[in-house]
Each structure stands twice: as structure tokens, then as C-alpha cells.
N, C-alpha and C. Protein backbone atom coordinates (compact mmCIF):
# COMPACT_ATOMS: atom_id res chain seq x y z
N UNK A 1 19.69 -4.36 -6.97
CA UNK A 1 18.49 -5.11 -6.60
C UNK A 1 17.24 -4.25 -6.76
N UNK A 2 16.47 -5.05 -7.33
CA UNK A 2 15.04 -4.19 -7.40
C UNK A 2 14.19 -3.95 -6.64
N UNK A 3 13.55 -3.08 -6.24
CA UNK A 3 12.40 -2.78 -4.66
C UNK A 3 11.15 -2.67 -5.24
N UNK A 4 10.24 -3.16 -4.38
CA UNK A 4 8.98 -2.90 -4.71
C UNK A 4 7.95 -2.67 -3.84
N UNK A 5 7.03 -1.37 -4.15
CA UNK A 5 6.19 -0.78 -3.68
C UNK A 5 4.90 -0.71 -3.96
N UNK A 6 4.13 -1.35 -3.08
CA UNK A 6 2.58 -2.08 -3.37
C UNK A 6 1.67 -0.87 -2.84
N UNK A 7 0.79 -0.66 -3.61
CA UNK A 7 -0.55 -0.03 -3.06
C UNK A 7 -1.52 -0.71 -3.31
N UNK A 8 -2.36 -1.00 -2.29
CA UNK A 8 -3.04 -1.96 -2.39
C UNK A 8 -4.98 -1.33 -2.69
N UNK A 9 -5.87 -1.80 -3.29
CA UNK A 9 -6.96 -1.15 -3.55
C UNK A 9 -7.63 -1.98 -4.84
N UNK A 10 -8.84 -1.81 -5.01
CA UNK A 10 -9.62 -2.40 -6.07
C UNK A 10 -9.71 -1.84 -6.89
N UNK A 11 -9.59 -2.24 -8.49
CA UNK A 11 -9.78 -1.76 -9.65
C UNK A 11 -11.24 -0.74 -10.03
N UNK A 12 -11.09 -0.12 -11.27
CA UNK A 12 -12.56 0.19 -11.29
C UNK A 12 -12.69 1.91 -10.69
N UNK A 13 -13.47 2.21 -11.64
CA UNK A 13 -13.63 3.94 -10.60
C UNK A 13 -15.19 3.76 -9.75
N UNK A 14 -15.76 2.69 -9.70
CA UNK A 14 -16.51 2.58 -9.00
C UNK A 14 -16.16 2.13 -7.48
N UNK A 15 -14.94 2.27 -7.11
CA UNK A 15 -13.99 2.03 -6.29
C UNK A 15 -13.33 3.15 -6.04
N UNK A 16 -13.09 4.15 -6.43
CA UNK A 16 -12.00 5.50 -6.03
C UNK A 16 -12.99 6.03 -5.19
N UNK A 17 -12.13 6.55 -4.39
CA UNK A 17 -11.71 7.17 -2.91
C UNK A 17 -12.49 6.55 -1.71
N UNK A 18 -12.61 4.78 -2.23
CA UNK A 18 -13.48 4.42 -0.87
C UNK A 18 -12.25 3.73 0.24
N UNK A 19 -12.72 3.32 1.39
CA UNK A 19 -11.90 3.42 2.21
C UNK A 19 -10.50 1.97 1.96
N UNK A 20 -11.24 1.30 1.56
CA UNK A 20 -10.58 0.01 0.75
C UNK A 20 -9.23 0.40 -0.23
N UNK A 21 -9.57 1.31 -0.76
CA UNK A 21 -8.67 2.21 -1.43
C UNK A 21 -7.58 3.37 -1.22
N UNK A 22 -7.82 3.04 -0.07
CA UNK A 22 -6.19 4.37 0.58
C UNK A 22 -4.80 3.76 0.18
N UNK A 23 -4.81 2.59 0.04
CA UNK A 23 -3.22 1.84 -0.48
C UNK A 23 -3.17 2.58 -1.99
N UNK A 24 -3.92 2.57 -2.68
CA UNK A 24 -4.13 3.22 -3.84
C UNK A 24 -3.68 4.69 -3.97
N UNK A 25 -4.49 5.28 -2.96
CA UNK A 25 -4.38 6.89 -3.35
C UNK A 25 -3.39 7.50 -2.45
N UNK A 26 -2.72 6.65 -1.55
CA UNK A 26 -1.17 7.08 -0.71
C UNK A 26 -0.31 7.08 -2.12
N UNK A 27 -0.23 5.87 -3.06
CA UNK A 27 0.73 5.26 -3.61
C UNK A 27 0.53 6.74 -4.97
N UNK A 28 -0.48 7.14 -5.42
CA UNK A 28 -0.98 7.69 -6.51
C UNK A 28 -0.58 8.90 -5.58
N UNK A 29 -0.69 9.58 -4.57
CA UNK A 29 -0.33 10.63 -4.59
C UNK A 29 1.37 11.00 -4.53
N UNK A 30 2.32 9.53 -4.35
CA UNK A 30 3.96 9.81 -4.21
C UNK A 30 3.98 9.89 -5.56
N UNK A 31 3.62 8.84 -6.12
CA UNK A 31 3.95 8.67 -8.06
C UNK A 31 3.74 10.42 -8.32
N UNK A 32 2.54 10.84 -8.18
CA UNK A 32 2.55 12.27 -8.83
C UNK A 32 3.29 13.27 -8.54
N UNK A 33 3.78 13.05 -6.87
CA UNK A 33 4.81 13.93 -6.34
C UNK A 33 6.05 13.99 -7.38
N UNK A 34 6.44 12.83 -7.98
CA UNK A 34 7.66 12.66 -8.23
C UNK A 34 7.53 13.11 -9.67
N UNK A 35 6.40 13.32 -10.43
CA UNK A 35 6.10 13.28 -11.79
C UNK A 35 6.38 12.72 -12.66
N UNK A 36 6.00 11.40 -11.94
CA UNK A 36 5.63 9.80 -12.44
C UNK A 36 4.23 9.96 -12.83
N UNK A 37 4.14 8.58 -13.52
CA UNK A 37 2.35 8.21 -13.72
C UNK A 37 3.06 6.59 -14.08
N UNK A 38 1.63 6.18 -13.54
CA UNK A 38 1.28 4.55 -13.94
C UNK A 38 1.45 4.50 -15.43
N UNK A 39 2.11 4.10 -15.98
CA UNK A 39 2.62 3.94 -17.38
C UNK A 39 2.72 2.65 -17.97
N UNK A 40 2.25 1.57 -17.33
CA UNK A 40 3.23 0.41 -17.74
C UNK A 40 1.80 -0.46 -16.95
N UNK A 41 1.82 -1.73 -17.91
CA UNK A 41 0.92 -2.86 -17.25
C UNK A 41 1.79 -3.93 -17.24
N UNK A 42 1.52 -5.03 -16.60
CA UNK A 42 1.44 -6.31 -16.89
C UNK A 42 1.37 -7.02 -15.36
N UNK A 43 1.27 -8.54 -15.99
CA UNK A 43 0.67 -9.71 -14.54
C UNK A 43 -0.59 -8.76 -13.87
N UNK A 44 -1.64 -7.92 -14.61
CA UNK A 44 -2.88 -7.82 -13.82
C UNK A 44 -2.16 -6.69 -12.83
N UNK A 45 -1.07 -5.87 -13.49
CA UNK A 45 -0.45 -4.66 -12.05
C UNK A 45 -0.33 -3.43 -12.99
N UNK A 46 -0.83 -2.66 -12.77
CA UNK A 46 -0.37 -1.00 -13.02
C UNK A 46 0.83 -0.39 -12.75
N UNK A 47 1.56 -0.21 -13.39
CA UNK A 47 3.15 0.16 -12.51
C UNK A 47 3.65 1.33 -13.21
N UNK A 48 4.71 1.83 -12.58
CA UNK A 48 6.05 2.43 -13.16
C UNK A 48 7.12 2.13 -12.74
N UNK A 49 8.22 2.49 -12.88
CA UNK A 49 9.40 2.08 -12.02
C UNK A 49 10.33 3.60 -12.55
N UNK A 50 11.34 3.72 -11.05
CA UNK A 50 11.97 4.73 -11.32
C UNK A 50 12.79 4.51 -9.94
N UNK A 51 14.11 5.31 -10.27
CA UNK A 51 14.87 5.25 -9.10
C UNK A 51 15.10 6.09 -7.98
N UNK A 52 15.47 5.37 -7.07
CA UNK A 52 15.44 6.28 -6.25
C UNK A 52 16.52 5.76 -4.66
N UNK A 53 17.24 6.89 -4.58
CA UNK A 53 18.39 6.62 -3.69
C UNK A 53 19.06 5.56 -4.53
N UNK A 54 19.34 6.02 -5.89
CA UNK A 54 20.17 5.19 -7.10
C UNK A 54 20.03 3.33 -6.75
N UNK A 55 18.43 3.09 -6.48
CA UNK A 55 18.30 1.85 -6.96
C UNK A 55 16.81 2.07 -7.50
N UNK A 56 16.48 0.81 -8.25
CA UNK A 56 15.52 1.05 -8.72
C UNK A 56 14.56 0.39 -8.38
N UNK A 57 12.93 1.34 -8.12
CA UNK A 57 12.16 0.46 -7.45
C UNK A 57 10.86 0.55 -8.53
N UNK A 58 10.41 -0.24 -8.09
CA UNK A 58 8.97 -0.62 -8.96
C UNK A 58 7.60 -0.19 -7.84
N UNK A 59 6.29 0.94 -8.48
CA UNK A 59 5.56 1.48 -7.84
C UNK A 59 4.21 0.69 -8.52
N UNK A 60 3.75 -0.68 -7.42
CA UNK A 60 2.40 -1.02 -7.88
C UNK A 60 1.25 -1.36 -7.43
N UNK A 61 -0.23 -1.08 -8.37
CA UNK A 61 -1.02 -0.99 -8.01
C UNK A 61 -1.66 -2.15 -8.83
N UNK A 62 -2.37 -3.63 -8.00
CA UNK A 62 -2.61 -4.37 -8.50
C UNK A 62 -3.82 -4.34 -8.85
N UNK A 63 -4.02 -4.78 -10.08
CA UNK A 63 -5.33 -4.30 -11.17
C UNK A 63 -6.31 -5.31 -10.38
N UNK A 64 -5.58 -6.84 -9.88
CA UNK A 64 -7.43 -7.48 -9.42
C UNK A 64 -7.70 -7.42 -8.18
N UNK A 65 -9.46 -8.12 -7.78
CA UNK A 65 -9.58 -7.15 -6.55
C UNK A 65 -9.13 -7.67 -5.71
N UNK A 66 -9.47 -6.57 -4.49
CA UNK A 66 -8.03 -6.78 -3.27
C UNK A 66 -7.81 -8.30 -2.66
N UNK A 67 -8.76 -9.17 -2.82
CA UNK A 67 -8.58 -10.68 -2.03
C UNK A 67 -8.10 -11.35 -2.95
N UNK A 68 -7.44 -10.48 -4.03
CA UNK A 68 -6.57 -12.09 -5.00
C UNK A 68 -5.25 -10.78 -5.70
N UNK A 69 -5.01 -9.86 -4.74
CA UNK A 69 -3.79 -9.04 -5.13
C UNK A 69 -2.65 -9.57 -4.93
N UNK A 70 -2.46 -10.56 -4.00
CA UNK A 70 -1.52 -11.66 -3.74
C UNK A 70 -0.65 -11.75 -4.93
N UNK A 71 -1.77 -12.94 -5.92
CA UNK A 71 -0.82 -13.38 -6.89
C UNK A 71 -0.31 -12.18 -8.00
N UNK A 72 -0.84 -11.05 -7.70
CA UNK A 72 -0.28 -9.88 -8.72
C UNK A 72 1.12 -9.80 -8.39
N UNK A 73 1.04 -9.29 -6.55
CA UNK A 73 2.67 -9.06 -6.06
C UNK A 73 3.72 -10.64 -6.01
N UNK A 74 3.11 -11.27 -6.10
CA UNK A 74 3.62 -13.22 -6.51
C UNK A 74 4.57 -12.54 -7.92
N UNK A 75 3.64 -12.77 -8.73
CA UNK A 75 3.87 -12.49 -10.23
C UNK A 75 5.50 -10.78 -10.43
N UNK A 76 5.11 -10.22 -9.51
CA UNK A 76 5.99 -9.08 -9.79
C UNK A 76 7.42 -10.08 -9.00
N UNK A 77 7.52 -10.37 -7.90
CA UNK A 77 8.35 -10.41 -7.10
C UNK A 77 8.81 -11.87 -7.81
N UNK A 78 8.53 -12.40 -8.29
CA UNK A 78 9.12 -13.93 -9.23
C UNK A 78 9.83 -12.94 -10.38
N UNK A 79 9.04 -12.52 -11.04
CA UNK A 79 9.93 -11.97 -12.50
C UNK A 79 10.87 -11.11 -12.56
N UNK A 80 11.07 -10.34 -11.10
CA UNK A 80 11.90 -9.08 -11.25
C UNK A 80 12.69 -9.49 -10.15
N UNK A 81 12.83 -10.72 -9.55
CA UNK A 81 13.54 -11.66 -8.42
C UNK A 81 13.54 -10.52 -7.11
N UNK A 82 12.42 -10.05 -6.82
CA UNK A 82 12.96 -9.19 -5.26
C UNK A 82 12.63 -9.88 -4.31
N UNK A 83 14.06 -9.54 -2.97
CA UNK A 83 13.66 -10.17 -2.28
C UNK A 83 12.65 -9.74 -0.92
N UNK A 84 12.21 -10.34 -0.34
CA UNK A 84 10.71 -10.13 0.68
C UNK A 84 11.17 -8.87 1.45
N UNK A 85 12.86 -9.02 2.12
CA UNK A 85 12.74 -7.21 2.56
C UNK A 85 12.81 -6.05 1.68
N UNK A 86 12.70 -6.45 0.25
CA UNK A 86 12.72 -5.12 -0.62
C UNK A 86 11.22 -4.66 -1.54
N UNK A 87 10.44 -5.30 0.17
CA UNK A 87 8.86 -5.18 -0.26
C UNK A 87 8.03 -3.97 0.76
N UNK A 88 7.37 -3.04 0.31
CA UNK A 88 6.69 -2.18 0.93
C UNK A 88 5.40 -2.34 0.39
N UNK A 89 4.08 -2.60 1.64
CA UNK A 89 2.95 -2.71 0.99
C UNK A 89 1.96 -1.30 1.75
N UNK A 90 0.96 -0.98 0.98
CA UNK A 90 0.50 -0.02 1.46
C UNK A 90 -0.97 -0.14 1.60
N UNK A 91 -1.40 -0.26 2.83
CA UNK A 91 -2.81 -0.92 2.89
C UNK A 91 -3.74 -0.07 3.95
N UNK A 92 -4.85 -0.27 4.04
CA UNK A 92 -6.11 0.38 5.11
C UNK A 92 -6.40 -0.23 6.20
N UNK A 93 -6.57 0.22 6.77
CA UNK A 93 -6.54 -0.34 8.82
C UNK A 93 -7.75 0.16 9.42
N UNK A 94 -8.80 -0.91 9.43
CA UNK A 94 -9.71 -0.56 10.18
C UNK A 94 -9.20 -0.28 11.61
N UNK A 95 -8.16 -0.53 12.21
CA UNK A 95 -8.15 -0.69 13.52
C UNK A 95 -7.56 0.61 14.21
N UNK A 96 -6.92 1.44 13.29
CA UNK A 96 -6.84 2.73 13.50
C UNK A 96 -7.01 3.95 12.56
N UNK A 97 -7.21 4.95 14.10
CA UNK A 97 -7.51 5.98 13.41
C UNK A 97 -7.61 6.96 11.92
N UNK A 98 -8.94 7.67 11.82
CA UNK A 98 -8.63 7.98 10.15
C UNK A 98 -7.28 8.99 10.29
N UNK A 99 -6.29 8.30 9.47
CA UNK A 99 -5.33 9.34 8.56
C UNK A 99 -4.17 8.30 9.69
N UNK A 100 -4.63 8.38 10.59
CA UNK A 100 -3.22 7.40 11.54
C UNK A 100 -1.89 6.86 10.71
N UNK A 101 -0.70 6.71 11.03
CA UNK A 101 -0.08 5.66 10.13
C UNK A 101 0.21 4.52 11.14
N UNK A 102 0.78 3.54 10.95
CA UNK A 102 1.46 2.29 11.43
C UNK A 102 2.81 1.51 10.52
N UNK A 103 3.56 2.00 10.73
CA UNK A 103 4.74 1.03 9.67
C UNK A 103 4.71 -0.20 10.37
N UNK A 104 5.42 -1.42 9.89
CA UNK A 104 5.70 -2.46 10.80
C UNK A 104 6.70 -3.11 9.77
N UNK A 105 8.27 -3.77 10.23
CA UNK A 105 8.90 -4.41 9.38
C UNK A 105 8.43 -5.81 8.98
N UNK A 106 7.26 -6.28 9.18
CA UNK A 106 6.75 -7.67 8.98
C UNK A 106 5.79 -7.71 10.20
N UNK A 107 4.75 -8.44 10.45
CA UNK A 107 3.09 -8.86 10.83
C UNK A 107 2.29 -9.69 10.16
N UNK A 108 0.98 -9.89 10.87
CA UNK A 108 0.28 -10.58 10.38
C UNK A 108 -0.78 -9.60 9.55
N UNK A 109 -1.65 -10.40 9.08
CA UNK A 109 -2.63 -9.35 7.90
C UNK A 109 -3.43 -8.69 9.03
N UNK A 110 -3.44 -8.98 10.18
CA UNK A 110 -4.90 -8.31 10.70
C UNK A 110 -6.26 -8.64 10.31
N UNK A 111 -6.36 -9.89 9.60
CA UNK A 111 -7.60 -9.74 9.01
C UNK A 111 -7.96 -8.89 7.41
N UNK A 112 -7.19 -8.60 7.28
CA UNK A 112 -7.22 -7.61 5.75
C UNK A 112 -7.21 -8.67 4.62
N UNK A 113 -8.01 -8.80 3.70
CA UNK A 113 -8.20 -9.77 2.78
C UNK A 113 -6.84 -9.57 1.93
N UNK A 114 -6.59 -8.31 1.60
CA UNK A 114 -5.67 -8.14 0.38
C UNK A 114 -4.42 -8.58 0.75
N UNK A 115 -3.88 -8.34 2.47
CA UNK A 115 -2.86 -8.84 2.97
C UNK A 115 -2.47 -10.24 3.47
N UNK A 116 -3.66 -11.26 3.12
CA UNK A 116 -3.77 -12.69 3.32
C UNK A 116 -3.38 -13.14 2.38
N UNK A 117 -4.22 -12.37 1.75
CA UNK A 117 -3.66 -13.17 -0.20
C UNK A 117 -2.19 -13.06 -0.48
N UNK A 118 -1.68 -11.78 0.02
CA UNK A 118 0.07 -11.32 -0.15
C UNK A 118 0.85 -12.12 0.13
N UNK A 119 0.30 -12.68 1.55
CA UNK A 119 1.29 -13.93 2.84
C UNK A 119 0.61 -15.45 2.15
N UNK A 120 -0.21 -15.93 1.36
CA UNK A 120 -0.69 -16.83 1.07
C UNK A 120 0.68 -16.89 -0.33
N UNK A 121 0.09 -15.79 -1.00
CA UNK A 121 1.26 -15.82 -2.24
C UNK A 121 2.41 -15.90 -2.16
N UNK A 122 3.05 -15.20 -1.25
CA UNK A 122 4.32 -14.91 -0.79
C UNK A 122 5.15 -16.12 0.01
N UNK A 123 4.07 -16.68 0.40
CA UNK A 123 4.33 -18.29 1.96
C UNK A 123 5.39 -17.02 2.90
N UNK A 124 5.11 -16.14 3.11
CA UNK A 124 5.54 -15.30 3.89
C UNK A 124 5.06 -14.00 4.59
N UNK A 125 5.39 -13.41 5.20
CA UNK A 125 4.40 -12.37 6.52
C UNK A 125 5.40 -11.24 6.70
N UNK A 126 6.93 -11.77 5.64
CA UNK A 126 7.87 -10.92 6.32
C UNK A 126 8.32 -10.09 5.53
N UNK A 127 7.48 -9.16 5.06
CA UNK A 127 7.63 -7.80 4.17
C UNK A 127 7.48 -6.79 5.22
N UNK A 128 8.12 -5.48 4.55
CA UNK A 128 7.38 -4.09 5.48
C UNK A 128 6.09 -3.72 4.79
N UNK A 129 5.13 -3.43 5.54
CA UNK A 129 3.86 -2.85 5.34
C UNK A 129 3.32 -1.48 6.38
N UNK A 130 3.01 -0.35 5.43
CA UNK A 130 2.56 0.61 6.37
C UNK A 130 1.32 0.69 6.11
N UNK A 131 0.58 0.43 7.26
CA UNK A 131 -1.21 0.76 7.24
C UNK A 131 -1.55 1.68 7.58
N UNK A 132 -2.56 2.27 6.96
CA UNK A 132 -2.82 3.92 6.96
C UNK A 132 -4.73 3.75 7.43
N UNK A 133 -4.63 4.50 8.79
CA UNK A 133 -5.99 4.10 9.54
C UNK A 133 -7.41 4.64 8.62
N UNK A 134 -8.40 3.96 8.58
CA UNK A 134 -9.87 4.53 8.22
C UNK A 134 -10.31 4.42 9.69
N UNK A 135 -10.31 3.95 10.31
CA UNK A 135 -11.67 3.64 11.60
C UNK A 135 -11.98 2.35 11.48
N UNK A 136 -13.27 2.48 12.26
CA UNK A 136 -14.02 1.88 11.93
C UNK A 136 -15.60 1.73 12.46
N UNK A 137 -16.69 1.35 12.38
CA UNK A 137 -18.31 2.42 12.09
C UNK A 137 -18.65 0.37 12.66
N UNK A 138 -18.83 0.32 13.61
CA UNK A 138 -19.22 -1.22 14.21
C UNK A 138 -20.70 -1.26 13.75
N UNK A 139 -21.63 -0.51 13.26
CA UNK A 139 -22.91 -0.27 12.90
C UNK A 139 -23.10 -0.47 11.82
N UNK A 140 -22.23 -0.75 10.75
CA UNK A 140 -22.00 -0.89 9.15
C UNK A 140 -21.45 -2.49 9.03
N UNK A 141 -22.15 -3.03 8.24
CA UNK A 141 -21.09 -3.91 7.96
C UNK A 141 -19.87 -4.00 7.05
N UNK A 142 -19.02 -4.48 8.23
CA UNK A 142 -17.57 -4.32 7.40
C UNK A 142 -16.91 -4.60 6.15
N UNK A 143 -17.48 -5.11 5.48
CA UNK A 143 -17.30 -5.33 3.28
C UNK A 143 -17.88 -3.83 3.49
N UNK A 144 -19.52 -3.63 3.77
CA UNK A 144 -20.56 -2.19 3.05
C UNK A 144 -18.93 -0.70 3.47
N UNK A 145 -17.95 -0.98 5.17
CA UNK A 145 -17.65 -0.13 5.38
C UNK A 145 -16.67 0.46 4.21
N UNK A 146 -15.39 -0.74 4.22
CA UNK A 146 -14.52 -0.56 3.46
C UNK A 146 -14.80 -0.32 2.48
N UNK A 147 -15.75 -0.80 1.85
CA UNK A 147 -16.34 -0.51 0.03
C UNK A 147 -16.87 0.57 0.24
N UNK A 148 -17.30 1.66 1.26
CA UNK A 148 -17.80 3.28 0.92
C UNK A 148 -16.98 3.87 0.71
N UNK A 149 -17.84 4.97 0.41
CA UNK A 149 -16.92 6.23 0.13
C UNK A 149 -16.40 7.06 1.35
N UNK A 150 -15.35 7.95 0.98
CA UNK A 150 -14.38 8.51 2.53
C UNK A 150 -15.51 9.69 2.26
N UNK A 151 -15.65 10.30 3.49
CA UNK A 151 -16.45 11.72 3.15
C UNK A 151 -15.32 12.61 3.18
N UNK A 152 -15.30 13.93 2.87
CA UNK A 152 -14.58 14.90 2.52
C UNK A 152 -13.34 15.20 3.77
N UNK A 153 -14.02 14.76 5.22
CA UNK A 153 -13.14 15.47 6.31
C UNK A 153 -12.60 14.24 6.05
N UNK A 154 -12.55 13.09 5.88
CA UNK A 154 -11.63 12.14 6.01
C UNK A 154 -10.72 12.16 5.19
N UNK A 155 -10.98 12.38 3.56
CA UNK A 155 -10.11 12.70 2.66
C UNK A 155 -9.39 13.86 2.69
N UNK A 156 -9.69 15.20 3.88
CA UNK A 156 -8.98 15.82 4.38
C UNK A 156 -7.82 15.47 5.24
N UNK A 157 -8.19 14.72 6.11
CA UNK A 157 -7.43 14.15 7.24
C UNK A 157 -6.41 13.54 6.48
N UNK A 158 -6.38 12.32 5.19
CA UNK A 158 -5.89 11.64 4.32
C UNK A 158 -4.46 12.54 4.09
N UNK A 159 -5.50 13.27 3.25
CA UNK A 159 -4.62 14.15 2.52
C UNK A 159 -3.27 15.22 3.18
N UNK A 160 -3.76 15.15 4.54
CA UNK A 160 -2.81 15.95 5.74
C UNK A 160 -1.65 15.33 6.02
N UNK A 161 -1.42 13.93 5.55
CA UNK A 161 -0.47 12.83 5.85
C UNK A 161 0.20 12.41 5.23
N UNK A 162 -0.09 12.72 3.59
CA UNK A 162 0.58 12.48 2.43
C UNK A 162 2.04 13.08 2.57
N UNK A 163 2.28 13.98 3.60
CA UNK A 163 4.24 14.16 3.56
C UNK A 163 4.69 13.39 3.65
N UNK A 164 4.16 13.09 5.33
CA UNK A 164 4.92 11.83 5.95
C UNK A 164 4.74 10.38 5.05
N UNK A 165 3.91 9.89 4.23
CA UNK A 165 3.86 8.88 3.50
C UNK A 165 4.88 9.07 2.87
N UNK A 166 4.76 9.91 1.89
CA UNK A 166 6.06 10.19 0.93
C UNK A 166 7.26 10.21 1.34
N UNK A 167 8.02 11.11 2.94
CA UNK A 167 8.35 10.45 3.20
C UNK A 167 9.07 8.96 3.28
N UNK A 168 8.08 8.40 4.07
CA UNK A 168 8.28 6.64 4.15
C UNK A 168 9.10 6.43 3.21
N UNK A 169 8.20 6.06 2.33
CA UNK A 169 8.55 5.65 0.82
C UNK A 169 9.65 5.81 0.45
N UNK A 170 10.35 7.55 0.23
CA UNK A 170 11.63 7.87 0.00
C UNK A 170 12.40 7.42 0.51
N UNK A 171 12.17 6.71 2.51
CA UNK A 171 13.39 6.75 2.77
C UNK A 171 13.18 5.12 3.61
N UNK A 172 12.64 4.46 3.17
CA UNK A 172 11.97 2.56 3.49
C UNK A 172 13.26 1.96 3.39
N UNK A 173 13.62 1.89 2.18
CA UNK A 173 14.85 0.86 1.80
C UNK A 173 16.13 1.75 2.21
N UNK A 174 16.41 2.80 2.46
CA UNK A 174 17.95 3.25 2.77
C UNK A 174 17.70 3.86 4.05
N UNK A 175 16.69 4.01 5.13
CA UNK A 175 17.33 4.06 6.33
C UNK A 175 16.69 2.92 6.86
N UNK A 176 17.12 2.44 8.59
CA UNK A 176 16.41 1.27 9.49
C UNK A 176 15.03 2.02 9.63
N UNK A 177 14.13 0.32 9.48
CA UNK A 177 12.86 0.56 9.44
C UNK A 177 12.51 1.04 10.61
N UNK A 178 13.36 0.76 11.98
CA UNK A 178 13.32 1.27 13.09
C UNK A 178 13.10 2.54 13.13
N UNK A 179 14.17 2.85 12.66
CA UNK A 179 13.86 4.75 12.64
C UNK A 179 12.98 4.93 12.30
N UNK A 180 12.68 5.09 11.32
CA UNK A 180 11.46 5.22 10.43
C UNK A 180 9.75 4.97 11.33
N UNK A 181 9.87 4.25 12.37
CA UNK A 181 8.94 3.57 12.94
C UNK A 181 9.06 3.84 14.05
N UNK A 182 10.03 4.66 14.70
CA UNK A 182 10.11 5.49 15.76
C UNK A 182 9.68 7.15 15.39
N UNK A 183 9.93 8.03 14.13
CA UNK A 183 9.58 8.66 13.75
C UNK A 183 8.31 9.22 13.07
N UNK A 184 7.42 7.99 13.09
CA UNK A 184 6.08 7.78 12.55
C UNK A 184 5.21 7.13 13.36
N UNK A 185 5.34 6.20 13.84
CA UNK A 185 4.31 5.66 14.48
C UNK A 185 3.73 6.28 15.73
């Protein structure tokens, strides 16, 4: 069975390293761990695929922007038949802390555009998704927040967490998400 692993973020380098974009640069920093690269397009998704714990999973980053990434992971999860628990999405959380994680085996979007579109596409809520905290700046408005840029200590903080992401990832589909969510959260 095939697995698939979403990072979620907006196209465009007028978009890299803003806070909207941590599903992106969690997902871009395991691919490089592994010495992978995004190699492969199609359905509007950036991908590779490679195995791991001898099944094979698919690593993607959907090319349109985040409030219509839905039908990207629609489009993957129809053609490559996976089913909804062999889904990991990787998204930004205003609601906690910068660098924080949160796994959850299924939830609601929180309000996250990219994760409405997922459960709109999907007619389902019941994937695993780990949200990886920015904050949040109640003085900004919230499109201006998520669409900035991280400043350096945050992309520090980011970057301090990338084990445990990797981690995740490695070990999502072959141990209980429980564990996993007792060990992280």
C-alpha cells in the first residue's frame, strides 16, 4: 500500500521561509535528510517517492496555493488509491508555539485554509496531521501574519526540531500514532 506525505505551503519563492510555509520546509528538510529531491511533478504536486520501512511512500508538496491544496492531495490519493490512514499532512499552527509540534491521528482544520480544502476534498477529517507552531502577533493581520517572513530566531527555533520531525515521518505509518504522540507532543 502506498503512504503519503503532505507538506503543505504556497508555491513561488516569493513565499519561502514565510510562516505559511513550514509544511514545506519540515517536508524539504526530511527529503534532503534522506538524499532525496523533489524530482517528479504532476496533478499541480511536486513529489518524490521512496521507501521506507519497505513500503513505499510518496513525499508532497502541492504546487497550488494553500486554500485549493485539497484537490492536489484529492488528485494524489485517487490515482495512487491511498487510504485516509496512510495520510500525513504537515501544516503551520498559529495556535502554538514557534517550533512547538502537535501530532494528532485526525481533527478538525483549526481554521487553516489549506486544511479545509484537504477535509472538503477528502469528505474527510480523518488523516494524521502534525502542526508545527508559528505563534501568533494579534496586532498583524492574520493573511499579512502567515504570508511574512520567519525572522532568523524563529527559523532557528524551526530548525532545532527538524530531528524530531524526521523522526515522525520515519516512524508515522509503522509505529501507534499514540506513541508517537505521547513522545512528542
Amino acid at each position: 500500500m502506498t503512504k503519503l506525505v503532505v507538506g503543505l505551503g504556497n508555491p513561488g519563492k516569493a513565499y519561502e521561509k514565510t510562516r505559511h510555509n513550514v509544511g514545506f520546509m519540515v517536508l524539504d528538510d526530511y527529503v534532503k535528510s534522506k538524499g532525496e529531491n523533489f524530482d517528479k511533478e504532476k496533478f499541480d504536486g511536486l513529489y518524490t517517492m521512496f521507501s521506507q520501512n519497505n513500503e513505499k511512500v510518496i513525499y508532497l508538496k502541492p504546487q497550488k496555493y494553500m486554500n485549493l491544496s485539497g484537490e492536489v492531495v484529492r488528485d494524489f490519493v485517487n490515482y495512487f488509491d491511498i487510504k485516509l490512514d496512510d495520510i500525513l499532512v504537515i501544516s503551520d499552527d498559529l495556535n502554538l508555539e514557534v517550533g512547538k509540534i502537535r501530532l494528532r491521528s485526525k481533527g478538525s482544520s483549526g481554521g487553516h485554509n489549506g486544511l479545509k480544502n484537504i477535509e472538503l476534498n477528502l469528505k474527510s477529517n480523518a488523516y494524521k496531521r502534525l502542526r508545527i507552531g508559528i505563534s501568533n502577533n494579534k496586532n498583524i493581520d492574520m493573511k499579512d501574519f502567515v504570508l511574512g517572513k520567519l525572522n532568523e530566531d524563529d527559523l532557528q527555533i524551526l530548525s532545532q526540531n527538524y530531528s524530531k520531525t524526521r523522526d515522525i515521518i520515519d516512524n508515522i505509518f509503522s509505529m501507534p500514532v499514540a506513541d508517537l504522540m505521547n513522545k512528542y507532543n
